[in-house]
C-alpha atoms as a PDB file:
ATOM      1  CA  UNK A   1       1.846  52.098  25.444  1.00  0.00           C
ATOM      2  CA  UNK A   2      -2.101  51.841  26.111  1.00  0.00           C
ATOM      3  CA  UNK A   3      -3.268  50.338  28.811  1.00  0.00           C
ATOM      4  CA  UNK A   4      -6.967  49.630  29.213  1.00  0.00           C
ATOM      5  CA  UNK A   5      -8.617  49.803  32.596  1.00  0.00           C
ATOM      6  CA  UNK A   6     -12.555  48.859  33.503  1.00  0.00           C
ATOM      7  CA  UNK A   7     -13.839  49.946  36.890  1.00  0.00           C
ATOM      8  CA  UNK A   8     -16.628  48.112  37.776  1.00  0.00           C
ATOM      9  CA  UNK A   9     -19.065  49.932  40.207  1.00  0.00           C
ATOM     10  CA  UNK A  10     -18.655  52.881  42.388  1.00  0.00           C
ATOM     11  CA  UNK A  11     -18.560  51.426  45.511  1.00  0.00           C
ATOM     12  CA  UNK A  12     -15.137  49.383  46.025  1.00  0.00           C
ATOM     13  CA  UNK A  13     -12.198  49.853  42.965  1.00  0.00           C
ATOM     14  CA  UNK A  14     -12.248  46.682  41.110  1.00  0.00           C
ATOM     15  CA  UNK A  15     -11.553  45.917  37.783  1.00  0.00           C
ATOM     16  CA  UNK A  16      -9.188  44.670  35.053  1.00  0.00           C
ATOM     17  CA  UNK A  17      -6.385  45.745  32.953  1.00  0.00           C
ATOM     18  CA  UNK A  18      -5.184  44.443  29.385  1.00  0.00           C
ATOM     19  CA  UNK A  19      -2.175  46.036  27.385  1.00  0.00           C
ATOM     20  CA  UNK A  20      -2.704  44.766  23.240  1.00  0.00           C
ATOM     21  CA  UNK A  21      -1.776  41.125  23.344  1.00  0.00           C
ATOM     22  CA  UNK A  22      -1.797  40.815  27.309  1.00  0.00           C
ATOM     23  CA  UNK A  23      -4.017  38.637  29.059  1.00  0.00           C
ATOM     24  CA  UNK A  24      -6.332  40.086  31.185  1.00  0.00           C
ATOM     25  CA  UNK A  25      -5.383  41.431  35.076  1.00  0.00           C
ATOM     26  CA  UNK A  26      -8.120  41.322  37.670  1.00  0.00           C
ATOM     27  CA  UNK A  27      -7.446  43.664  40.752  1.00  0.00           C
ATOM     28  CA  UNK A  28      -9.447  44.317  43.501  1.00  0.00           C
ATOM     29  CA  UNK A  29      -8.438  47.501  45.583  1.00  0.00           C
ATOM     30  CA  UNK A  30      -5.981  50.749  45.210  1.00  0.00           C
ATOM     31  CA  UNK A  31      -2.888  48.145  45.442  1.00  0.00           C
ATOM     32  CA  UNK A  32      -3.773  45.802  43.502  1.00  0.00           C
ATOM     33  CA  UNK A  33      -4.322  47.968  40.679  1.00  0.00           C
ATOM     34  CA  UNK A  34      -0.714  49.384  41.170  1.00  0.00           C
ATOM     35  CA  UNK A  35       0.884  46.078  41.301  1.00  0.00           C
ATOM     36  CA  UNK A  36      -1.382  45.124  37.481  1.00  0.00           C
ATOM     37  CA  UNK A  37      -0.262  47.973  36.123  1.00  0.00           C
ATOM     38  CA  UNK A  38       3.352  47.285  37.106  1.00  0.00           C
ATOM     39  CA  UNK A  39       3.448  44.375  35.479  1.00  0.00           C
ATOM     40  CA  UNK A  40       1.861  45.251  32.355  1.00  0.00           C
ATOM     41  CA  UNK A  41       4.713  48.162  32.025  1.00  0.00           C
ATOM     42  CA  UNK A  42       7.580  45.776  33.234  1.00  0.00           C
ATOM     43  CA  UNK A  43       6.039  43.295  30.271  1.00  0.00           C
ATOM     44  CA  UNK A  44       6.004  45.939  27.808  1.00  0.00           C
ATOM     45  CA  UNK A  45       9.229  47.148  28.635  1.00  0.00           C
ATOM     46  CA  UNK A  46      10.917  43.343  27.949  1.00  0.00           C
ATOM     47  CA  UNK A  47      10.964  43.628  24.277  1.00  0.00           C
ATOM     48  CA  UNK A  48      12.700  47.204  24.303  1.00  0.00           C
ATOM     49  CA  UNK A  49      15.244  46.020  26.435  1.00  0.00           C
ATOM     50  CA  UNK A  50      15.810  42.981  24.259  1.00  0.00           C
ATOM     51  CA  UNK A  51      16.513  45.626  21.093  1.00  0.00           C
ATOM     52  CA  UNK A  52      12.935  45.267  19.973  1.00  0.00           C
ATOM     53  CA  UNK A  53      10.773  47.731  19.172  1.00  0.00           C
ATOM     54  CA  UNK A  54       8.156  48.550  21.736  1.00  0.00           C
ATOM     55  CA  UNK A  55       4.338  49.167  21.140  1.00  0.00           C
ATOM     56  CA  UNK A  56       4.083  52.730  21.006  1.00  0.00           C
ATOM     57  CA  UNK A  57       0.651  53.282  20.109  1.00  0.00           C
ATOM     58  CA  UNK A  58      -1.555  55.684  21.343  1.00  0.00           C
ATOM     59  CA  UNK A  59      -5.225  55.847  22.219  1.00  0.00           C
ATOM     60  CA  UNK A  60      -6.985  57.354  19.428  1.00  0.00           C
ATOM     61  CA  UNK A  61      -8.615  60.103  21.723  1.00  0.00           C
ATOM     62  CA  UNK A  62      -5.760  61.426  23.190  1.00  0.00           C
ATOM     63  CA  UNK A  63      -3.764  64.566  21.887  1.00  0.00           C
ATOM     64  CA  UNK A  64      -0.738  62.238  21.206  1.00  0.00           C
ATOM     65  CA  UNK A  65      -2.731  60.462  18.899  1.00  0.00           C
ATOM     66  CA  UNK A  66      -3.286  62.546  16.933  1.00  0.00           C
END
């Protein structure tokens, strides 16, 4: 699974978060972020659970990925 996280400026921890085929998550603060990225695991782990295959891509970058 990849999730995707923007930061915008340096001064308070906001953002958003997208999985592939997720809409996008605002947060705003440490928490907030914690609870987005809780849900975009709990919605990628629906599928597997259902007998589906799961997205198990990887970010092109990262040693997995390779």
């Amino acid at each position: 699974m990849l999730i995707r996280l923007w930061i915008e400026g340096p001064q308070t921890l906001a953002g958003t978060a997208v999985t592939k085929g997720s809409e996008p998550l605002r947060f705003d603060g440490w928490l907030e972020l914690l609870r987005v990225v809780s849900e975009l695991v709990a919605a990628a782990e629906e599928p597997m659970q259902e007998g589906q295959q799961g997205d198990d891509s990887r970010h092109p970058g990262s040693p997995a990925g390779e």
